[in-house]
PDB file of N, CA and C in Angstrom:
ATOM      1  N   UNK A   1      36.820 104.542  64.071  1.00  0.00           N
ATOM      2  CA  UNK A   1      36.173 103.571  64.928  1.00  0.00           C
ATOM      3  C   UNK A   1      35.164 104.286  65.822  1.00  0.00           C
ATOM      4  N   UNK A   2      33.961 103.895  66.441  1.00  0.00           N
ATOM      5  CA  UNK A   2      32.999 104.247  66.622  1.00  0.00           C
ATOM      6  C   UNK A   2      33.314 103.947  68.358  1.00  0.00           C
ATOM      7  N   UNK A   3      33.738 105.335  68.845  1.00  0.00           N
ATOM      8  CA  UNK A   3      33.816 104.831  70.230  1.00  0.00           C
ATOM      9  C   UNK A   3      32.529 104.495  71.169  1.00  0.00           C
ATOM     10  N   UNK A   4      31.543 104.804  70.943  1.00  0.00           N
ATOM     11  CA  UNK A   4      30.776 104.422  71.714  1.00  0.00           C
ATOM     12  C   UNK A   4      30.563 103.233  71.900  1.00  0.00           C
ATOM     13  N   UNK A   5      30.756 101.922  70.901  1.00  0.00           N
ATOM     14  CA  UNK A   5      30.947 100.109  70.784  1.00  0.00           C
ATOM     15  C   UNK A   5      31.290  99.947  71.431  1.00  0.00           C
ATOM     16  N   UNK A   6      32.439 100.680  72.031  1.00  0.00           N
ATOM     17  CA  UNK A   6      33.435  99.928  72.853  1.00  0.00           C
ATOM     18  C   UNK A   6      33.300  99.944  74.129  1.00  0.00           C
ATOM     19  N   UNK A   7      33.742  98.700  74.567  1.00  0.00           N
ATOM     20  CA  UNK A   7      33.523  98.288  76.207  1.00  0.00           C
ATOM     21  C   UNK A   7      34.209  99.025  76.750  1.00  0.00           C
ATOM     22  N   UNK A   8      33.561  99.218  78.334  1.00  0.00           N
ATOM     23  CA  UNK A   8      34.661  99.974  79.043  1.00  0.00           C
ATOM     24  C   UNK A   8      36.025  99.266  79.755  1.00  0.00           C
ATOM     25  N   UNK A   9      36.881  99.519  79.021  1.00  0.00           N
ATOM     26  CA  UNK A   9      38.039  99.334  79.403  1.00  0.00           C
ATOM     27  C   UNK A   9      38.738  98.070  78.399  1.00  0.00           C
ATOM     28  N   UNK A  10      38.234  98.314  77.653  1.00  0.00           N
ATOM     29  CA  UNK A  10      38.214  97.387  75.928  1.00  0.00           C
ATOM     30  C   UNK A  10      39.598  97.999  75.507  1.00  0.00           C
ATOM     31  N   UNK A  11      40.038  99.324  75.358  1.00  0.00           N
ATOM     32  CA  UNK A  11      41.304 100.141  74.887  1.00  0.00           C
ATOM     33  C   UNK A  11      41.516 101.007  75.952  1.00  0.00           C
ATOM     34  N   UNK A  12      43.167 101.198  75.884  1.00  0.00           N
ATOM     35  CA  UNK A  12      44.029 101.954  76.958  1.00  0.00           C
ATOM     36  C   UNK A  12      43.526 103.803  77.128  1.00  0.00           C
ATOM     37  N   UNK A  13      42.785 103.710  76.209  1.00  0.00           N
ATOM     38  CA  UNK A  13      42.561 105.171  76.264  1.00  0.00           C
ATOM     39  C   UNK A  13      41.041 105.856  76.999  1.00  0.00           C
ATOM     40  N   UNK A  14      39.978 104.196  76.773  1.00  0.00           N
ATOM     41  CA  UNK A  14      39.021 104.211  77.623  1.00  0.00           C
ATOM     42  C   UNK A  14      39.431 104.042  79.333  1.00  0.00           C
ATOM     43  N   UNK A  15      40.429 103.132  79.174  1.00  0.00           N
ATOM     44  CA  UNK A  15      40.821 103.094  80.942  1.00  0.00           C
ATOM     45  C   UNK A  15      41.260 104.444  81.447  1.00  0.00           C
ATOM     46  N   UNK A  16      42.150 105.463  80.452  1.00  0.00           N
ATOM     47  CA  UNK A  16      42.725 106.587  80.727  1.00  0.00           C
ATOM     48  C   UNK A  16      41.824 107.344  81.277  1.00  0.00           C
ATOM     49  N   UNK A  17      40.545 107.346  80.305  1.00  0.00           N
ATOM     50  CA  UNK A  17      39.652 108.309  80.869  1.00  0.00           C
ATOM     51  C   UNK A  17      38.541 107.783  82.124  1.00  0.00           C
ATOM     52  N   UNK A  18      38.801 106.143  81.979  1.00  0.00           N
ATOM     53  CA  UNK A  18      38.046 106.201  83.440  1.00  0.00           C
ATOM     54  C   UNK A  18      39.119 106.664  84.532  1.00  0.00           C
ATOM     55  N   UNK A  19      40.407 106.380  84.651  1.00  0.00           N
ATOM     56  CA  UNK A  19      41.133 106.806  85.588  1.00  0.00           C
ATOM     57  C   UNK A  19      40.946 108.464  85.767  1.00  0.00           C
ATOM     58  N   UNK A  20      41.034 109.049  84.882  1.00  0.00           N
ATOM     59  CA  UNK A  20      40.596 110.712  84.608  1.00  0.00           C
ATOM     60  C   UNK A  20      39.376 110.803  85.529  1.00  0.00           C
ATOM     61  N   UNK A  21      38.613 110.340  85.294  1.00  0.00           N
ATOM     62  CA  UNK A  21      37.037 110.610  86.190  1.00  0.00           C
ATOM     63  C   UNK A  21      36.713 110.160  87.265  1.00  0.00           C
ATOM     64  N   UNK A  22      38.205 109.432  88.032  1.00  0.00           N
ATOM     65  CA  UNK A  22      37.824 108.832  89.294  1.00  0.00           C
ATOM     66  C   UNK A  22      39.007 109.408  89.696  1.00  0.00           C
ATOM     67  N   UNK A  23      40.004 110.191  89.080  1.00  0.00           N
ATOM     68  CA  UNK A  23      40.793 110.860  89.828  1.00  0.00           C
ATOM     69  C   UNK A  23      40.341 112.441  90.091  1.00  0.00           C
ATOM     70  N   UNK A  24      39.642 112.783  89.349  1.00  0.00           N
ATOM     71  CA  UNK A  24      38.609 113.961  89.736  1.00  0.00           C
ATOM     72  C   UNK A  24      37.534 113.830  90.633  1.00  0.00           C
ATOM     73  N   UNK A  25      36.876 112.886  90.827  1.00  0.00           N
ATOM     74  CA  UNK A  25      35.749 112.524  92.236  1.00  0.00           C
ATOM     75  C   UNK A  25      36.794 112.223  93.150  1.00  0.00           C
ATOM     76  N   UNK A  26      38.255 111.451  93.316  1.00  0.00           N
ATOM     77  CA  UNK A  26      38.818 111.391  94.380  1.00  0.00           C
ATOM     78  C   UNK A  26      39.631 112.693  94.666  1.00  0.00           C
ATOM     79  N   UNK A  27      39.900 113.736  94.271  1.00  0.00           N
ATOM     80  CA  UNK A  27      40.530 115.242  94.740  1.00  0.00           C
ATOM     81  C   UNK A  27      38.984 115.971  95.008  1.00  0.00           C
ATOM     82  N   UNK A  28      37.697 115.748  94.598  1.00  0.00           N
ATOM     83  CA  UNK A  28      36.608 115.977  95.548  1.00  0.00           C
ATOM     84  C   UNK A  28      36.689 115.780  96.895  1.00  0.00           C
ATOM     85  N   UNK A  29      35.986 114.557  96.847  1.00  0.00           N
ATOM     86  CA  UNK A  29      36.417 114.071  98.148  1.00  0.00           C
ATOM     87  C   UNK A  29      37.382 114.699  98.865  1.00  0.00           C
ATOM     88  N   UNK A  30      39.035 114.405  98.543  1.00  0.00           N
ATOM     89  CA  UNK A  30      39.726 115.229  99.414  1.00  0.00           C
ATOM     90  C   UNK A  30      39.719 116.617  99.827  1.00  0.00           C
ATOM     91  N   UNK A  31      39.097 117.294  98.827  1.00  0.00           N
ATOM     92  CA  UNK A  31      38.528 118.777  99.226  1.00  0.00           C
ATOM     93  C   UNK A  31      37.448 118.849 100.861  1.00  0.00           C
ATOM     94  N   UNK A  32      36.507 118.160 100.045  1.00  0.00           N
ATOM     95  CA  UNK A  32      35.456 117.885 101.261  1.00  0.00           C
ATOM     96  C   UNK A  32      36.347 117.148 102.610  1.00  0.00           C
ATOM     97  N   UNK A  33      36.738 116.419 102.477  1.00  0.00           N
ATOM     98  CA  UNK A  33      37.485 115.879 104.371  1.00  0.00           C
ATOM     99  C   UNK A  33      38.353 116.486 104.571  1.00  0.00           C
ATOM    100  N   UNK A  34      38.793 117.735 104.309  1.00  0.00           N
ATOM    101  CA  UNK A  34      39.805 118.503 104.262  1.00  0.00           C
ATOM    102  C   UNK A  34      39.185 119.357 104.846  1.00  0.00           C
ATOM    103  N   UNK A  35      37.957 120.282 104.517  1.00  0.00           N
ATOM    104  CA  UNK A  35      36.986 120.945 104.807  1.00  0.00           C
ATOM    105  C   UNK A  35      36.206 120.551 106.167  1.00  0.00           C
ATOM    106  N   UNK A  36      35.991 119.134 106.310  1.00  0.00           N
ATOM    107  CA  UNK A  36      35.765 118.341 107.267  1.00  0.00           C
ATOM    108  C   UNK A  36      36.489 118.598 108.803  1.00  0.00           C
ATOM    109  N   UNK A  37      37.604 118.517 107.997  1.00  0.00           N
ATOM    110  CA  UNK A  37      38.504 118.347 109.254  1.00  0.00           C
ATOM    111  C   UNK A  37      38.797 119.744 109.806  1.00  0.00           C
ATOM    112  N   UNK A  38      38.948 120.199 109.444  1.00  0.00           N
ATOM    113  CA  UNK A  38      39.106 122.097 109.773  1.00  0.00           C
ATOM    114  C   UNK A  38      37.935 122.683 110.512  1.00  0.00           C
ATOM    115  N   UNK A  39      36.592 122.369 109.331  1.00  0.00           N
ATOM    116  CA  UNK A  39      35.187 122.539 110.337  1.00  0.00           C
ATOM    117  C   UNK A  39      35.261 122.298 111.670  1.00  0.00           C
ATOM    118  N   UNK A  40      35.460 120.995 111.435  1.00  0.00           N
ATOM    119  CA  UNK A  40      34.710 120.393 113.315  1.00  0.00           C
ATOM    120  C   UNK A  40      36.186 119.791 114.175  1.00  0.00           C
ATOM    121  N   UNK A  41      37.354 120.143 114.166  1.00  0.00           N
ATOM    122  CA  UNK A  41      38.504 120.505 114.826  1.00  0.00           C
ATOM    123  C   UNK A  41      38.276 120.685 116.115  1.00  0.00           C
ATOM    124  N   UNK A  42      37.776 121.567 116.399  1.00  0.00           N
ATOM    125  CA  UNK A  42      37.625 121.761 117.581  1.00  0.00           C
ATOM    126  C   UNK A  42      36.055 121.312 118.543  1.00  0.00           C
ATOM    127  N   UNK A  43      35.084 120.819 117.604  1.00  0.00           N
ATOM    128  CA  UNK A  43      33.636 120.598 118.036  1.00  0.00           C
ATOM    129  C   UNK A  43      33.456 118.948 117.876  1.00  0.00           C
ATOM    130  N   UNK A  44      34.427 118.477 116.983  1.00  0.00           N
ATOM    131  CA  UNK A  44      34.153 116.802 117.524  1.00  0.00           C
ATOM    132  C   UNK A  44      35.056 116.148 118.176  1.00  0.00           C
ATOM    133  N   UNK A  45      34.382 115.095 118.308  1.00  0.00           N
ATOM    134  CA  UNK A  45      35.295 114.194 119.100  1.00  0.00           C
ATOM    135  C   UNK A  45      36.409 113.619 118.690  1.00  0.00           C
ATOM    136  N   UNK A  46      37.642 113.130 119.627  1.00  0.00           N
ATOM    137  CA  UNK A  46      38.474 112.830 118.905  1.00  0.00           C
ATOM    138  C   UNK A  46      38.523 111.654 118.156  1.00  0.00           C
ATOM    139  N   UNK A  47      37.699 110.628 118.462  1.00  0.00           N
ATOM    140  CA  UNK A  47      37.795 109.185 117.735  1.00  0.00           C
ATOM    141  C   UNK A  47      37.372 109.391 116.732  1.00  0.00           C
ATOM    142  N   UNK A  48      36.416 110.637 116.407  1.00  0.00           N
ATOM    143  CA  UNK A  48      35.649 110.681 115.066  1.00  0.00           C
ATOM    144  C   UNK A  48      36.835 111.893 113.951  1.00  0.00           C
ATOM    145  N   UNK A  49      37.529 112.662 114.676  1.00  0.00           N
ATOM    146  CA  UNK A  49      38.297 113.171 113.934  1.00  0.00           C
ATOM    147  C   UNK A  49      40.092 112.668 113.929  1.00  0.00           C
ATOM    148  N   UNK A  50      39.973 111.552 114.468  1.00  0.00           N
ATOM    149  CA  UNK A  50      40.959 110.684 113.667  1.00  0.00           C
ATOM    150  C   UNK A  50      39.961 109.646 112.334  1.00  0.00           C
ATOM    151  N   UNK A  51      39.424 109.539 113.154  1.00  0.00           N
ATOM    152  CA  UNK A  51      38.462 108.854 111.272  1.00  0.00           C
ATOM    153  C   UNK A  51      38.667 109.388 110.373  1.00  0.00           C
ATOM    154  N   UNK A  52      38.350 110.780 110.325  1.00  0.00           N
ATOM    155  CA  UNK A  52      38.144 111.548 109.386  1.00  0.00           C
ATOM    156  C   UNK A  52      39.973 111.808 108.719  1.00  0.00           C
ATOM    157  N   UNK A  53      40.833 111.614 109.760  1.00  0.00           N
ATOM    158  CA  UNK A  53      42.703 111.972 109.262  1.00  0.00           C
ATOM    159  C   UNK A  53      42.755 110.511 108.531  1.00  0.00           C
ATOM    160  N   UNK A  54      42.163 109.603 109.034  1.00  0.00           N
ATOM    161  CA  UNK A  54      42.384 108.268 108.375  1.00  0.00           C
ATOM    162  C   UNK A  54      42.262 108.141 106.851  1.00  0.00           C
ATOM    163  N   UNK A  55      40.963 108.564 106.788  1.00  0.00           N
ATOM    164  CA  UNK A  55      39.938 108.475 105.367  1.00  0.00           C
ATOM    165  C   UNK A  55      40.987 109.951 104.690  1.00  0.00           C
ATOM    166  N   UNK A  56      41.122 110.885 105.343  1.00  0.00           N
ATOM    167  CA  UNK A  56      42.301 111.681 104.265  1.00  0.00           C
ATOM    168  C   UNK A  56      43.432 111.080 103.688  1.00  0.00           C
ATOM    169  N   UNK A  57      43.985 110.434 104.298  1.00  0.00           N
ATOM    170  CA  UNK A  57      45.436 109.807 104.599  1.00  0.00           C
ATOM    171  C   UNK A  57      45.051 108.408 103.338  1.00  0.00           C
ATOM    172  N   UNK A  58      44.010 107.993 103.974  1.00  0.00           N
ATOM    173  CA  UNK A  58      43.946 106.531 102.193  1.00  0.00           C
ATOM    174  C   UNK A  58      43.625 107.078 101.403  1.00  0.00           C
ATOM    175  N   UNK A  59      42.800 108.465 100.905  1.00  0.00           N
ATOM    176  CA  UNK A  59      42.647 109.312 100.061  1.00  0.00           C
ATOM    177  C   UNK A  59      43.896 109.456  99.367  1.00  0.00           C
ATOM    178  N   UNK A  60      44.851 109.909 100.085  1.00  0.00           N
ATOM    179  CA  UNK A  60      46.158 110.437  99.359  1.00  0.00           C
ATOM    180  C   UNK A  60      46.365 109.193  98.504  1.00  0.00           C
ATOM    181  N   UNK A  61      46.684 108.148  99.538  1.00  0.00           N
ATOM    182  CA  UNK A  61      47.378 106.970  99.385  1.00  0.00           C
ATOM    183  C   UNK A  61      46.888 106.415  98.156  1.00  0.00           C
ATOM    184  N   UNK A  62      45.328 106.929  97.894  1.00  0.00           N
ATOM    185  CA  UNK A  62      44.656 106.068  96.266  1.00  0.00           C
ATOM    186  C   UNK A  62      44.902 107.332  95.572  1.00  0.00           C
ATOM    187  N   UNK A  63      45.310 108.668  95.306  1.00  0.00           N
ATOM    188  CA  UNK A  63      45.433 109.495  94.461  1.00  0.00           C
ATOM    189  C   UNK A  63      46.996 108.969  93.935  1.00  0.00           C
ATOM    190  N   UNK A  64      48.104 108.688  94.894  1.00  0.00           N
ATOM    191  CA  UNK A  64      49.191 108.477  94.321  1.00  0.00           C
ATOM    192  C   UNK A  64      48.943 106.833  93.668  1.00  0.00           C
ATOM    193  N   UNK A  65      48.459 106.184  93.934  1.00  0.00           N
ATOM    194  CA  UNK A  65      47.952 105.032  92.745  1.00  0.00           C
ATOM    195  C   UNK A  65      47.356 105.336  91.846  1.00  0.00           C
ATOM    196  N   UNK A  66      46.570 106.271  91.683  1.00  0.00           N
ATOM    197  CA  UNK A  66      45.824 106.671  90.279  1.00  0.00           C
ATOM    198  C   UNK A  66      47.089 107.827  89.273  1.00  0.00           C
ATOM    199  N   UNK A  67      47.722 108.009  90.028  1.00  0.00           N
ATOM    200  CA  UNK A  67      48.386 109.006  89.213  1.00  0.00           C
ATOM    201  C   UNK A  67      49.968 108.125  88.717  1.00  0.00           C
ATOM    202  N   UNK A  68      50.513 107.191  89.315  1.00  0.00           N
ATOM    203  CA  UNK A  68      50.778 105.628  89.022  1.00  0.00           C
ATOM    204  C   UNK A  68      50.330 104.838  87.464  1.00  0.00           C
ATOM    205  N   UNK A  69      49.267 104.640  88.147  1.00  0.00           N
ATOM    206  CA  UNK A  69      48.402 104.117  87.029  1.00  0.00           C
ATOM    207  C   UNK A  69      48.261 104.761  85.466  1.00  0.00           C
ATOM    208  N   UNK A  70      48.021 105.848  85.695  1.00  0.00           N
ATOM    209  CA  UNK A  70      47.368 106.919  84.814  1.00  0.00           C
ATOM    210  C   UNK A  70      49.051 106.757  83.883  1.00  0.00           C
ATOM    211  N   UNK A  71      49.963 107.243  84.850  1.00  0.00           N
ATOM    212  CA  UNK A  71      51.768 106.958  83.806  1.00  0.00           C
ATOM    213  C   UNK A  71      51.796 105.213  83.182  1.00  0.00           C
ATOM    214  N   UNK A  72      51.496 104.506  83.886  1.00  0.00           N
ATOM    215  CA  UNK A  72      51.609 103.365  83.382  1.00  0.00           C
ATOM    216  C   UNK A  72      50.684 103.177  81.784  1.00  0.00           C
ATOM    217  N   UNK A  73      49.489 103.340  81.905  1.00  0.00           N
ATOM    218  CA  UNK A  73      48.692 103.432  81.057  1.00  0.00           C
ATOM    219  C   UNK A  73      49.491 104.116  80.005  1.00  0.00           C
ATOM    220  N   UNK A  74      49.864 105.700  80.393  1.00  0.00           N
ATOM    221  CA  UNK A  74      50.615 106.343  78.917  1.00  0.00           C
ATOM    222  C   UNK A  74      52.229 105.490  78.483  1.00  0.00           C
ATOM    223  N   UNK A  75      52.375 104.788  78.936  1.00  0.00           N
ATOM    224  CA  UNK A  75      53.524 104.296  78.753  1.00  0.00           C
ATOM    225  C   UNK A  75      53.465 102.897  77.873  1.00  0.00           C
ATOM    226  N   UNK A  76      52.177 102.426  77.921  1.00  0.00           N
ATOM    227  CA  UNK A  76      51.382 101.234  77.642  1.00  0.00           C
ATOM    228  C   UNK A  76      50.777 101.883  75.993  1.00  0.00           C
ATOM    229  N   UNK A  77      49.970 102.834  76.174  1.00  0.00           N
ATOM    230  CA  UNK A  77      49.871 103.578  74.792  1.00  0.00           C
ATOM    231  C   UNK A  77      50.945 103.943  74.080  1.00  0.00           C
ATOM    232  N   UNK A  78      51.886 104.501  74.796  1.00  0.00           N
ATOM    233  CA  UNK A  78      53.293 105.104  73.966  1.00  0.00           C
ATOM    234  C   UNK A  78      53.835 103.637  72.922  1.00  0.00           C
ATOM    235  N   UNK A  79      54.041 102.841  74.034  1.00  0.00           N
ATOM    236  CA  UNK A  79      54.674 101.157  73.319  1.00  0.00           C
ATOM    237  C   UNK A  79      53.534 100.219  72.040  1.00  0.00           C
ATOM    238  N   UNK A  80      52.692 100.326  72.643  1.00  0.00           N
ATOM    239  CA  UNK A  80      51.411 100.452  71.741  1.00  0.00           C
ATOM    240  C   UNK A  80      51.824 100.965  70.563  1.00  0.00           C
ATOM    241  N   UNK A  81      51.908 102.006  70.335  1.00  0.00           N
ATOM    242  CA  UNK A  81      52.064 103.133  68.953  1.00  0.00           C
ATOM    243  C   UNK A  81      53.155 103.108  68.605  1.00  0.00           C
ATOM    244  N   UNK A  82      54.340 102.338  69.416  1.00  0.00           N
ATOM    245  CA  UNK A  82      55.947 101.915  68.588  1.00  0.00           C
ATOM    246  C   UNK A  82      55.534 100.712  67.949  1.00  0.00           C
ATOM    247  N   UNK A  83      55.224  99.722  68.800  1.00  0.00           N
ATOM    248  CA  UNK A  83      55.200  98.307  67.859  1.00  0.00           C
ATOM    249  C   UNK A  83      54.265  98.380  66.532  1.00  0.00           C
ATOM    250  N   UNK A  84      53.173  99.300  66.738  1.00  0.00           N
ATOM    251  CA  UNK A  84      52.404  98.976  65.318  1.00  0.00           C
ATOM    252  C   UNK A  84      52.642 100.304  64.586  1.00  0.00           C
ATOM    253  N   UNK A  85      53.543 100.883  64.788  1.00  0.00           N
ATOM    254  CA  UNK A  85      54.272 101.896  63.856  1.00  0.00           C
ATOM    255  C   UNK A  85      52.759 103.256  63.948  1.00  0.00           C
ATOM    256  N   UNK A  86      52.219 103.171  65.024  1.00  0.00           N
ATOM    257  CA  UNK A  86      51.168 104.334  64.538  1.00  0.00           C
ATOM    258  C   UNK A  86      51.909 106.015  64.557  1.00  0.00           C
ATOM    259  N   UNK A  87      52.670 106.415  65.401  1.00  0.00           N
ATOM    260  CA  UNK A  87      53.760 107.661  64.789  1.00  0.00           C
ATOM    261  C   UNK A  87      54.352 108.209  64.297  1.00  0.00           C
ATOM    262  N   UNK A  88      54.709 108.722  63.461  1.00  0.00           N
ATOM    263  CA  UNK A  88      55.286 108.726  62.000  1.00  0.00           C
ATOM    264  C   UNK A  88      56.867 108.785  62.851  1.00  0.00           C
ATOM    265  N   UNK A  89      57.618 108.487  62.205  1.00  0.00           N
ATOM    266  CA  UNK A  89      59.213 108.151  62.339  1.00  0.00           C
ATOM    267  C   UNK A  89      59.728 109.914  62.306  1.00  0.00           C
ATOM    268  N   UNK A  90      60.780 110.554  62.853  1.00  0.00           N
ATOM    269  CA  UNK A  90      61.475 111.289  62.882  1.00  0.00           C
ATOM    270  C   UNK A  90      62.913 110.950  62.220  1.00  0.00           C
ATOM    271  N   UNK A  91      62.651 111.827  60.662  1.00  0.00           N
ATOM    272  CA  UNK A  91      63.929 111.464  60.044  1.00  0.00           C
ATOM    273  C   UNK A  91      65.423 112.039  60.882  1.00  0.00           C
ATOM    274  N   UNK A  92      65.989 111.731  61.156  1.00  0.00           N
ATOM    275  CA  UNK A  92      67.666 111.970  61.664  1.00  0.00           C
ATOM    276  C   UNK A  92      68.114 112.617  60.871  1.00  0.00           C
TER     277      UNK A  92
END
């Protein structure tokens, strides 16, 4: 099958890899406000460096949903590939 046809998020394995590429720009990010916060610690203000603990803190909070997600998805493929027999059987 010709993956490029396919819509995004048409099959579980296209969603996989969008989750893949937005869970890599979101551990960016957390690099950078991490970096953020250490920088200017002591040179900003405090209302602006609780912003900055905030925006870390929902950071986390959407990495542990993507990494959620990302198991759900393989679990969704796994059942996928039982019902239409795509794995070959392990003789006993």
């Amino acid at each position: 099958m010709n993956t490029e046809s396919i819509a995004p998020f048409e099959t579980i394995e296209s969603a996989q890899e969008f989750l893949g590429l937005l869970t890599q720009a979101l551990l960016e990010s957390q690099v950078a406000i991490e970096e953020d916060i250490r920088a200017q610690t002591a040179t900003v203000s405090p209302r602006r460096l609780d912003a900055l603990k905030l925006i870390a803190y929902n950071l986390e909070r959407l990495s542990v949903h993507m990494t959620r997600s990302h198991r759900i998805l393989n679990d969704l493929r796994m059942l996928r590939r039982l019902l239409h027999e795509e794995r070959p059987r392990i003789a006993a």
